[in-house]
PDB file of N, CA and C in Angstrom:
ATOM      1  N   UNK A   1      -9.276 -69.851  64.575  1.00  0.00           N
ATOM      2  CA  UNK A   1      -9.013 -70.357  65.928  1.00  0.00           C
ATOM      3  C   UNK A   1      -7.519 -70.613  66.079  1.00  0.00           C
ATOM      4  N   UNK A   2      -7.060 -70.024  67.225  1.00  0.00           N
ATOM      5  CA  UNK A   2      -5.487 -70.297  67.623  1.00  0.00           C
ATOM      6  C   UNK A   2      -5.347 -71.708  68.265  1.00  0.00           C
ATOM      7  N   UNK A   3      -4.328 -72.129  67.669  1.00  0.00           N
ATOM      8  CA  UNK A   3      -4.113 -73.588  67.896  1.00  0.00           C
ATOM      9  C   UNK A   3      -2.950 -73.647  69.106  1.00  0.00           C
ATOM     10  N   UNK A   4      -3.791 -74.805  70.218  1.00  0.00           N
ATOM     11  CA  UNK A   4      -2.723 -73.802  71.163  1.00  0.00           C
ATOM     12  C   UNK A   4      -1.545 -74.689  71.477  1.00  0.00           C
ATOM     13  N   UNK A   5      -0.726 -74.385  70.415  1.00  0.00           N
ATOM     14  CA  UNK A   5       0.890 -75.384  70.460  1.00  0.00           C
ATOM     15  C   UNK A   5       1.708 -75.120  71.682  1.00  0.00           C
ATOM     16  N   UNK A   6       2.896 -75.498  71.564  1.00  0.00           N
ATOM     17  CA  UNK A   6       3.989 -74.999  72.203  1.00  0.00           C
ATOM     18  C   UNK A   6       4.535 -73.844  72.602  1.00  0.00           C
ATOM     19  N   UNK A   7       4.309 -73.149  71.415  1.00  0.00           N
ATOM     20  CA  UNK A   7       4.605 -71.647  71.713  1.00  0.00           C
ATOM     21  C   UNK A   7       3.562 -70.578  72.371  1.00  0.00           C
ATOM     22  N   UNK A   8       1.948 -71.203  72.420  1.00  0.00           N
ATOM     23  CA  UNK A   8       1.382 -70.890  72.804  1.00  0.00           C
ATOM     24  C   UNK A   8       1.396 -70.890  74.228  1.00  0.00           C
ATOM     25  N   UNK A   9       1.854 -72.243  75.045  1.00  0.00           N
ATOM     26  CA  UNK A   9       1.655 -72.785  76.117  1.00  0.00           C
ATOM     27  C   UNK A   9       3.124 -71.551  76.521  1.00  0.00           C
ATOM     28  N   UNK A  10       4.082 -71.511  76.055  1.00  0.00           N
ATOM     29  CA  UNK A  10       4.938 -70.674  76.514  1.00  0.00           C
ATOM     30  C   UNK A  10       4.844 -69.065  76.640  1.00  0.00           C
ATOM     31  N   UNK A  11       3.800 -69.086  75.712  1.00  0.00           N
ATOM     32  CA  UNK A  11       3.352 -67.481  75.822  1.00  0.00           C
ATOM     33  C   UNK A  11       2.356 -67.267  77.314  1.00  0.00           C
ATOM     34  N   UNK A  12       1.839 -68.289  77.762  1.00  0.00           N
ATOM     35  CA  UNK A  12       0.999 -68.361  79.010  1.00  0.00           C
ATOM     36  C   UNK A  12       2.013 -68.581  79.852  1.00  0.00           C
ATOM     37  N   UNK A  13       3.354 -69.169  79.993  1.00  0.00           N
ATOM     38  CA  UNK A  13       3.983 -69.506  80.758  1.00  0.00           C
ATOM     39  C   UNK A  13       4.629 -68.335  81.047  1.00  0.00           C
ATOM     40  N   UNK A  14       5.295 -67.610  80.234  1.00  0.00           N
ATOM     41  CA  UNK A  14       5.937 -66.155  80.336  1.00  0.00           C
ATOM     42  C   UNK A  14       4.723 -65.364  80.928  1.00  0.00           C
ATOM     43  N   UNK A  15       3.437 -65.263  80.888  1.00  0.00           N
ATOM     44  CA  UNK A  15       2.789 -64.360  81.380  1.00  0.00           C
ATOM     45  C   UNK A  15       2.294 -64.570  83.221  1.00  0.00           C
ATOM     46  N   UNK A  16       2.513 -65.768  83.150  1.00  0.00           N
ATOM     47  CA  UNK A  16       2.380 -66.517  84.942  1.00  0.00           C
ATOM     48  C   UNK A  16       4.031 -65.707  85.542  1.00  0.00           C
ATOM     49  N   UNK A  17       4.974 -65.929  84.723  1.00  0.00           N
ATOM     50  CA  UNK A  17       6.321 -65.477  85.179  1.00  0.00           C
ATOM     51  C   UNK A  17       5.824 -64.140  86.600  1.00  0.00           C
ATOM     52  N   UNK A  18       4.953 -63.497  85.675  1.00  0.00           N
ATOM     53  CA  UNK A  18       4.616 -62.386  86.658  1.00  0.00           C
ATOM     54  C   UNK A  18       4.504 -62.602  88.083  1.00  0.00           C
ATOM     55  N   UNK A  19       3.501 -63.571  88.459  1.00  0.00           N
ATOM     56  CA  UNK A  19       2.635 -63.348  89.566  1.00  0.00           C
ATOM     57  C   UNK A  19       3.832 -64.708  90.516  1.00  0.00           C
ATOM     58  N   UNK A  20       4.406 -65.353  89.596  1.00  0.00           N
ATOM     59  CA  UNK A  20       5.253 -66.217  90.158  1.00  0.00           C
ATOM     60  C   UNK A  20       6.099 -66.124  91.457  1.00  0.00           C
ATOM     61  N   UNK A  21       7.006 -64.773  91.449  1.00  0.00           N
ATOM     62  CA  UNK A  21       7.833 -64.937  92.472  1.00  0.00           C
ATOM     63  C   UNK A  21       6.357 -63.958  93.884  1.00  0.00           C
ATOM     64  N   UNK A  22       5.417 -63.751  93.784  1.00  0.00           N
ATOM     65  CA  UNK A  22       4.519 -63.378  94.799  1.00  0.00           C
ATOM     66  C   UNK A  22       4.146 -64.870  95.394  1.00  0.00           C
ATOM     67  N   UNK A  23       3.844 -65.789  94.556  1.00  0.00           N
ATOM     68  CA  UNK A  23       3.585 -67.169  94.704  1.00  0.00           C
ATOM     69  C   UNK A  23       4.261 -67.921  95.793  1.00  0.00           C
ATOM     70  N   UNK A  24       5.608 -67.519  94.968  1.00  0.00           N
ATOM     71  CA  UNK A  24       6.894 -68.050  95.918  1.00  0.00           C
ATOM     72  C   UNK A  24       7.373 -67.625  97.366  1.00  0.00           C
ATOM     73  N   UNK A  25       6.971 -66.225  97.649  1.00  0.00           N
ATOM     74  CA  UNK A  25       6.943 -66.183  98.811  1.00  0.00           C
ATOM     75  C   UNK A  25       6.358 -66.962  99.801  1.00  0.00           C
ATOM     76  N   UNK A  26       5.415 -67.603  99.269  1.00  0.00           N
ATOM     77  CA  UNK A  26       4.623 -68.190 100.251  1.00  0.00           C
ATOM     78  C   UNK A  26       4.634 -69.723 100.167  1.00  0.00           C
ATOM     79  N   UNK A  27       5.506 -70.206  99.342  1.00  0.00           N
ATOM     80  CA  UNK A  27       6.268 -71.659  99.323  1.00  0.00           C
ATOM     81  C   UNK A  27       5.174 -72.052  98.004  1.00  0.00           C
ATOM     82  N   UNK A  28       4.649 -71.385  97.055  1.00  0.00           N
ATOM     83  CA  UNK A  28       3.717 -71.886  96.331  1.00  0.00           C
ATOM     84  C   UNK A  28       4.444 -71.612  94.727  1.00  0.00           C
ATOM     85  N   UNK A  29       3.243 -72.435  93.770  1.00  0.00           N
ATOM     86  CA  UNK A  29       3.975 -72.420  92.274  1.00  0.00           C
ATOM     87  C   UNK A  29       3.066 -72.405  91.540  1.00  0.00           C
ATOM     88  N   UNK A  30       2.871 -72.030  89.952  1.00  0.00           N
ATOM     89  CA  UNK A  30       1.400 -72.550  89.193  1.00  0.00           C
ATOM     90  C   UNK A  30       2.430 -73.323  88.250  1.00  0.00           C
ATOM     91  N   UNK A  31       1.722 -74.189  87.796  1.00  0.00           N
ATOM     92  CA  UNK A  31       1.771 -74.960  86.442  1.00  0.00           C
ATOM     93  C   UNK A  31       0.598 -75.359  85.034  1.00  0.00           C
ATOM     94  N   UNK A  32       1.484 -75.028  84.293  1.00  0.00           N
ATOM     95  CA  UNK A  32       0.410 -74.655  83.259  1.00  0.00           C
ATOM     96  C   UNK A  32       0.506 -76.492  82.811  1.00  0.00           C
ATOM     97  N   UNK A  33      -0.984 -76.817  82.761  1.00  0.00           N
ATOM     98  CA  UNK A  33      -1.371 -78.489  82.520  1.00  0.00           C
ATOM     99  C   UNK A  33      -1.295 -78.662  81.067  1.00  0.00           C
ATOM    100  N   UNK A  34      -2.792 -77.674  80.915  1.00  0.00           N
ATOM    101  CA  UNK A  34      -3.234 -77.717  79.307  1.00  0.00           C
ATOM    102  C   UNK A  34      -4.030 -76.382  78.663  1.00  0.00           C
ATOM    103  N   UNK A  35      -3.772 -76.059  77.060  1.00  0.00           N
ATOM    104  CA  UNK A  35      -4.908 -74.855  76.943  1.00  0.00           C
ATOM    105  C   UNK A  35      -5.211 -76.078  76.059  1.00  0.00           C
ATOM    106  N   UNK A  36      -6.559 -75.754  76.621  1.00  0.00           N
ATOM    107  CA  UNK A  36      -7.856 -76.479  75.312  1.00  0.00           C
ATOM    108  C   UNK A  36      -8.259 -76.051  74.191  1.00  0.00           C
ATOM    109  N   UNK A  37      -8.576 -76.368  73.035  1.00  0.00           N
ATOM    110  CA  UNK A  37      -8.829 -75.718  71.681  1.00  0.00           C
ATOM    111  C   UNK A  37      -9.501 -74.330  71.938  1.00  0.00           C
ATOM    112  N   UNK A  38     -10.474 -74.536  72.911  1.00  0.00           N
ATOM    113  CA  UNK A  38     -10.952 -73.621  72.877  1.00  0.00           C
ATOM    114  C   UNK A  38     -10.958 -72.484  73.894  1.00  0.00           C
ATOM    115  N   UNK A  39      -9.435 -72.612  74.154  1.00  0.00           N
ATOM    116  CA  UNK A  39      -8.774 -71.286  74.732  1.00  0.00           C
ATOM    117  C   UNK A  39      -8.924 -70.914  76.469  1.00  0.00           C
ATOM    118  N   UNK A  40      -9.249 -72.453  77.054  1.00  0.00           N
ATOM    119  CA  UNK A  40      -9.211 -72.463  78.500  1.00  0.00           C
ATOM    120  C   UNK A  40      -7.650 -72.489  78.921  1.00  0.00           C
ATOM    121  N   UNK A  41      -7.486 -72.162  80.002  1.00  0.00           N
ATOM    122  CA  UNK A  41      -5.903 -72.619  80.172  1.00  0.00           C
ATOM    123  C   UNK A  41      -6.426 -73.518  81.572  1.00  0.00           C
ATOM    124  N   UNK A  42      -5.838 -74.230  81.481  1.00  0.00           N
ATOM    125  CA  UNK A  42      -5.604 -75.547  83.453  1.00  0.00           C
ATOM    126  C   UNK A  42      -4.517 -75.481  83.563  1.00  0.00           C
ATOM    127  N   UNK A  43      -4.630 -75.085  84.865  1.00  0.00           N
ATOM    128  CA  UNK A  43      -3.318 -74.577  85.659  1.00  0.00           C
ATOM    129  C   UNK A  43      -3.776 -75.453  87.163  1.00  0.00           C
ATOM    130  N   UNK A  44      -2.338 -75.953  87.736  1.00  0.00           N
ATOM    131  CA  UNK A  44      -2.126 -76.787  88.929  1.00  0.00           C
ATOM    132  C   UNK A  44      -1.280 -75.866  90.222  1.00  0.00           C
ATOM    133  N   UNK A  45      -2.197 -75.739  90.902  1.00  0.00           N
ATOM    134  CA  UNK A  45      -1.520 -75.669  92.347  1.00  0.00           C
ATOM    135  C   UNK A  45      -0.257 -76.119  92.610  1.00  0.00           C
ATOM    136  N   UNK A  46       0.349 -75.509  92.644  1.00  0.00           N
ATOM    137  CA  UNK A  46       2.146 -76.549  93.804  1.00  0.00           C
ATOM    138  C   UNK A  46       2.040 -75.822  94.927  1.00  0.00           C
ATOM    139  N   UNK A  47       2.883 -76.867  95.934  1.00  0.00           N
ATOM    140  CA  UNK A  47       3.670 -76.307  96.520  1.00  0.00           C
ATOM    141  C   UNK A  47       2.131 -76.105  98.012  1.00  0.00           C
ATOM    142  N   UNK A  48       2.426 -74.933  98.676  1.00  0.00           N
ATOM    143  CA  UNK A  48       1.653 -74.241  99.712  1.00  0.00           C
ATOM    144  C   UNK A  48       0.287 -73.884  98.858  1.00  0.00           C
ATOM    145  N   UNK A  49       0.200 -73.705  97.650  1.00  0.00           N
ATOM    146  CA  UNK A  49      -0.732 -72.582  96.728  1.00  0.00           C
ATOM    147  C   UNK A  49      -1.847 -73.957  96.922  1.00  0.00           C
ATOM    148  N   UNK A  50      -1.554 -75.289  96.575  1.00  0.00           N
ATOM    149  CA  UNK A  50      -2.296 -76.232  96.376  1.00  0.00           C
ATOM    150  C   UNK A  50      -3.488 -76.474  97.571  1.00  0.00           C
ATOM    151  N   UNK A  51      -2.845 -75.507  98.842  1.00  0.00           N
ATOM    152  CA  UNK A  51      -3.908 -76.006  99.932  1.00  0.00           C
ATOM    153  C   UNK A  51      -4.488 -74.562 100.831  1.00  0.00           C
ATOM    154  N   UNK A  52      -4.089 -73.495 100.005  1.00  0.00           N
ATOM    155  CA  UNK A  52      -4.434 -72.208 100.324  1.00  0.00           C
ATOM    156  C   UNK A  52      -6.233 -72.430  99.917  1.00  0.00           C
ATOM    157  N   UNK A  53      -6.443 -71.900 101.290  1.00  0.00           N
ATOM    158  CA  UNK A  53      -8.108 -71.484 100.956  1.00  0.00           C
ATOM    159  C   UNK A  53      -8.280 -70.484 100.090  1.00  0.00           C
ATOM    160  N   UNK A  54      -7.080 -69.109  99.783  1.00  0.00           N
ATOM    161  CA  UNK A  54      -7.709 -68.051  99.516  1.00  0.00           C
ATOM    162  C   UNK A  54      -7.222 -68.080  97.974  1.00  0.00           C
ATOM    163  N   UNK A  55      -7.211 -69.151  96.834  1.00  0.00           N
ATOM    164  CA  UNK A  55      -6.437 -69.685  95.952  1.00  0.00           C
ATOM    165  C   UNK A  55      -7.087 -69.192  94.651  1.00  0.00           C
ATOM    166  N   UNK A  56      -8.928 -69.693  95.409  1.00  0.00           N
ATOM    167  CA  UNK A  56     -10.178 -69.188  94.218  1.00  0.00           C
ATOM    168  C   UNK A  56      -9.670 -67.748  94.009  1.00  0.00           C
ATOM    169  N   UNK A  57      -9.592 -66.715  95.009  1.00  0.00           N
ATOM    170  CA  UNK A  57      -9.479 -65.484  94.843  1.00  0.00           C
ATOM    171  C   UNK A  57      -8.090 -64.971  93.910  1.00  0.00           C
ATOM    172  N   UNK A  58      -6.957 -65.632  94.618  1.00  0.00           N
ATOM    173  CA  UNK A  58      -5.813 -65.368  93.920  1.00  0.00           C
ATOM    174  C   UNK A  58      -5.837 -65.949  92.338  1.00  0.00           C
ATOM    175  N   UNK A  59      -6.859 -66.781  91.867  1.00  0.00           N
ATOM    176  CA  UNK A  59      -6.716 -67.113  90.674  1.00  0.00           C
ATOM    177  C   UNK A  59      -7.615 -66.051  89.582  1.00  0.00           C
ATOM    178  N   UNK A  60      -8.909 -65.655  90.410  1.00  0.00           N
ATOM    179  CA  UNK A  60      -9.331 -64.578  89.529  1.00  0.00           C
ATOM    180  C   UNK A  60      -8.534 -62.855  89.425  1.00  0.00           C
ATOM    181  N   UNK A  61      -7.526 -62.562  90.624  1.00  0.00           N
ATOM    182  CA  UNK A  61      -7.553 -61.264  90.532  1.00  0.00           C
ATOM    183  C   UNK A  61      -6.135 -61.512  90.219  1.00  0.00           C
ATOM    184  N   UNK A  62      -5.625 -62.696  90.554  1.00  0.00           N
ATOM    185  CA  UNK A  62      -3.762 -62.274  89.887  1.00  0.00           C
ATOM    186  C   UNK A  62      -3.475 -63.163  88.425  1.00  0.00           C
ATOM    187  N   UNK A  63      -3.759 -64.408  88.845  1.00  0.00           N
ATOM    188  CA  UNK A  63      -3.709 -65.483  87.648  1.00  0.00           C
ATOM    189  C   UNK A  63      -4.035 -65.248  86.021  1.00  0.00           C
ATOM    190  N   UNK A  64      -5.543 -65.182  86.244  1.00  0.00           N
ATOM    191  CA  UNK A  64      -6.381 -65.159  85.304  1.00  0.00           C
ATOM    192  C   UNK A  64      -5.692 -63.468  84.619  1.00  0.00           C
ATOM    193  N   UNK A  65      -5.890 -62.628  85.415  1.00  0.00           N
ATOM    194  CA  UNK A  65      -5.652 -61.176  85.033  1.00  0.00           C
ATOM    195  C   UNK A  65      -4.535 -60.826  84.595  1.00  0.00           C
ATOM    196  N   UNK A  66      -3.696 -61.929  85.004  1.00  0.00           N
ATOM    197  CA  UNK A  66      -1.654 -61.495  84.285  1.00  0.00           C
ATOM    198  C   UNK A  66      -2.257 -62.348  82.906  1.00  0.00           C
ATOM    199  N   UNK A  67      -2.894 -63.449  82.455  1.00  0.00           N
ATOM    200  CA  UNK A  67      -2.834 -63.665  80.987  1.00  0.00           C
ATOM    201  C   UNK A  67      -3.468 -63.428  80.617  1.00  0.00           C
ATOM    202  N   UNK A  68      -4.573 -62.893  80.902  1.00  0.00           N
ATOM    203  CA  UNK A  68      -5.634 -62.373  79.716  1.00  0.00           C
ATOM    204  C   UNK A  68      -4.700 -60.638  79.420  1.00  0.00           C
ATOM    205  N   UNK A  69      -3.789 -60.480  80.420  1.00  0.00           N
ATOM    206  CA  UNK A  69      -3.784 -59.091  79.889  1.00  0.00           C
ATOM    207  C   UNK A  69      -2.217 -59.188  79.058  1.00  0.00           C
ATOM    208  N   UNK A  70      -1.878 -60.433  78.757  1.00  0.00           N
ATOM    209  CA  UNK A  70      -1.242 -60.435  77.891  1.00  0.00           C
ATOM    210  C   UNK A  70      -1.582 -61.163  76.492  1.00  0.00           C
ATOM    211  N   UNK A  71      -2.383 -62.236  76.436  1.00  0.00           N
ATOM    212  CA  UNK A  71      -3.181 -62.904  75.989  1.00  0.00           C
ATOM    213  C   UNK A  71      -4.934 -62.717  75.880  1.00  0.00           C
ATOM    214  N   UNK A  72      -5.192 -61.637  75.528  1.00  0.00           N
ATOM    215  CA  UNK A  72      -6.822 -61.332  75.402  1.00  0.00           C
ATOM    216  C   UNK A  72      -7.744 -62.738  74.845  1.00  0.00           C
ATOM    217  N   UNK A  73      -6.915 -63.155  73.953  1.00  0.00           N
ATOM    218  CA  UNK A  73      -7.788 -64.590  73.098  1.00  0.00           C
ATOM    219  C   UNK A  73      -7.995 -65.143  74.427  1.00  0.00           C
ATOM    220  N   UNK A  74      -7.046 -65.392  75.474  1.00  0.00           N
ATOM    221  CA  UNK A  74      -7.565 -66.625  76.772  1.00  0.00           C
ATOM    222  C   UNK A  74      -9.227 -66.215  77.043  1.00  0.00           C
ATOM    223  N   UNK A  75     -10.418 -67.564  76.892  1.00  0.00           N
ATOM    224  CA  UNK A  75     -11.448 -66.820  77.438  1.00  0.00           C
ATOM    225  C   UNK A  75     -11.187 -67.511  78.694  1.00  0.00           C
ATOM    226  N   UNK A  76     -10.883 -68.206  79.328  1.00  0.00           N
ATOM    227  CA  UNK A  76     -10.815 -68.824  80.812  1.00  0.00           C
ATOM    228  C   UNK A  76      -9.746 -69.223  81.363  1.00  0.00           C
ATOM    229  N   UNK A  77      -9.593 -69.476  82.533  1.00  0.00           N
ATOM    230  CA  UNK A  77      -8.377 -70.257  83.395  1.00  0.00           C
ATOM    231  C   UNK A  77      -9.266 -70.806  84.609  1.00  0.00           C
ATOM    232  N   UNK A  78      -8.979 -72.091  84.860  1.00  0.00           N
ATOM    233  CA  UNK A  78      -9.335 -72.563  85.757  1.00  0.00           C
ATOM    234  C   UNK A  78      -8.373 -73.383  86.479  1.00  0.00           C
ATOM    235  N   UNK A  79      -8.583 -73.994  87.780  1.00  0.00           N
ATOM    236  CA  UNK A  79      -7.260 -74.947  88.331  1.00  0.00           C
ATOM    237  C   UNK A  79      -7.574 -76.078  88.416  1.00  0.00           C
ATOM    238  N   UNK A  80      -6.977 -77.258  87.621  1.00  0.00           N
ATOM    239  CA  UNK A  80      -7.306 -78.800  87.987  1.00  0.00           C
ATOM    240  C   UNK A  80      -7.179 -79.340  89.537  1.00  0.00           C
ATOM    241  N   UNK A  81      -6.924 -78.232  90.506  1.00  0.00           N
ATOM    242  CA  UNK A  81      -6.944 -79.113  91.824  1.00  0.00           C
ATOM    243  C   UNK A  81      -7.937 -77.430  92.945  1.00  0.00           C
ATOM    244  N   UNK A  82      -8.821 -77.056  92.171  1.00  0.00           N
ATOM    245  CA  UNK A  82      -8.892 -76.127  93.577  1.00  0.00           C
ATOM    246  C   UNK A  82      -9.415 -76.366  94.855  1.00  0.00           C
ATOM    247  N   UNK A  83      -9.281 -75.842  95.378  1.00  0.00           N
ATOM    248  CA  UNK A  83      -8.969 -75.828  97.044  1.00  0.00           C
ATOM    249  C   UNK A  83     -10.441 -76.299  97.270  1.00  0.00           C
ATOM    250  N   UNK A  84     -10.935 -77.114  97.971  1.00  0.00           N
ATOM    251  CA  UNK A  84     -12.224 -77.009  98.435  1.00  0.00           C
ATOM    252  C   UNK A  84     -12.521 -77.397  99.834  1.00  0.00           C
ATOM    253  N   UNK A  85     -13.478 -76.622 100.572  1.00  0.00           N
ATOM    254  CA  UNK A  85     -12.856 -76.356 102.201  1.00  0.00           C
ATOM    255  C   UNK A  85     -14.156 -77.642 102.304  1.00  0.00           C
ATOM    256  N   UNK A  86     -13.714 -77.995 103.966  1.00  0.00           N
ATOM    257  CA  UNK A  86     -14.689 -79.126 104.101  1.00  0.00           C
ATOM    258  C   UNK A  86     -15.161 -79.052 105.140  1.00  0.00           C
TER     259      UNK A  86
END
């Protein structure tokens, strides 16, 4: 089991780099919270991204998909604040 240190958290951070400046167009940011032992990553909304309805979507087809395809071990990503409409 990969222990997910510092360098780990930076290897997820370099792989968000990607989808980042698409983010930014739209006044938004991710932040990486925590990876859990067992290879979740929590990631936080900023910015505009935090109150986007369409956030669920952008997290499975851009988020999730820029680190697993640099990081295969990630089995999940989820967001400690997602959007939930009311």
């Amino acid at each position: 089991m990969i222990v997910a240190d510092q360098d780990f958290k930076e290897r997820v951070d370099r792989a968000l780099d990607e989808i980042r400046p698409h983010l930014a167009v739209d006044g938004g940011n991710i932040e990486v919270v925590e990876i859990t032992e067992d290879l979740v990553v929590k990631i936080k909304w900023l910015g505009n991204c935090a109150f986007f309805s369409m956030s669920e979507m952008t997290m499975k087809a851009g988020v999730e998909q820029a680190i697993k395809a640099k990081m295969p071990e990630i089995k999940q990503v989820i967001a400690i604040n997602d959007f939930q409409a009311s």
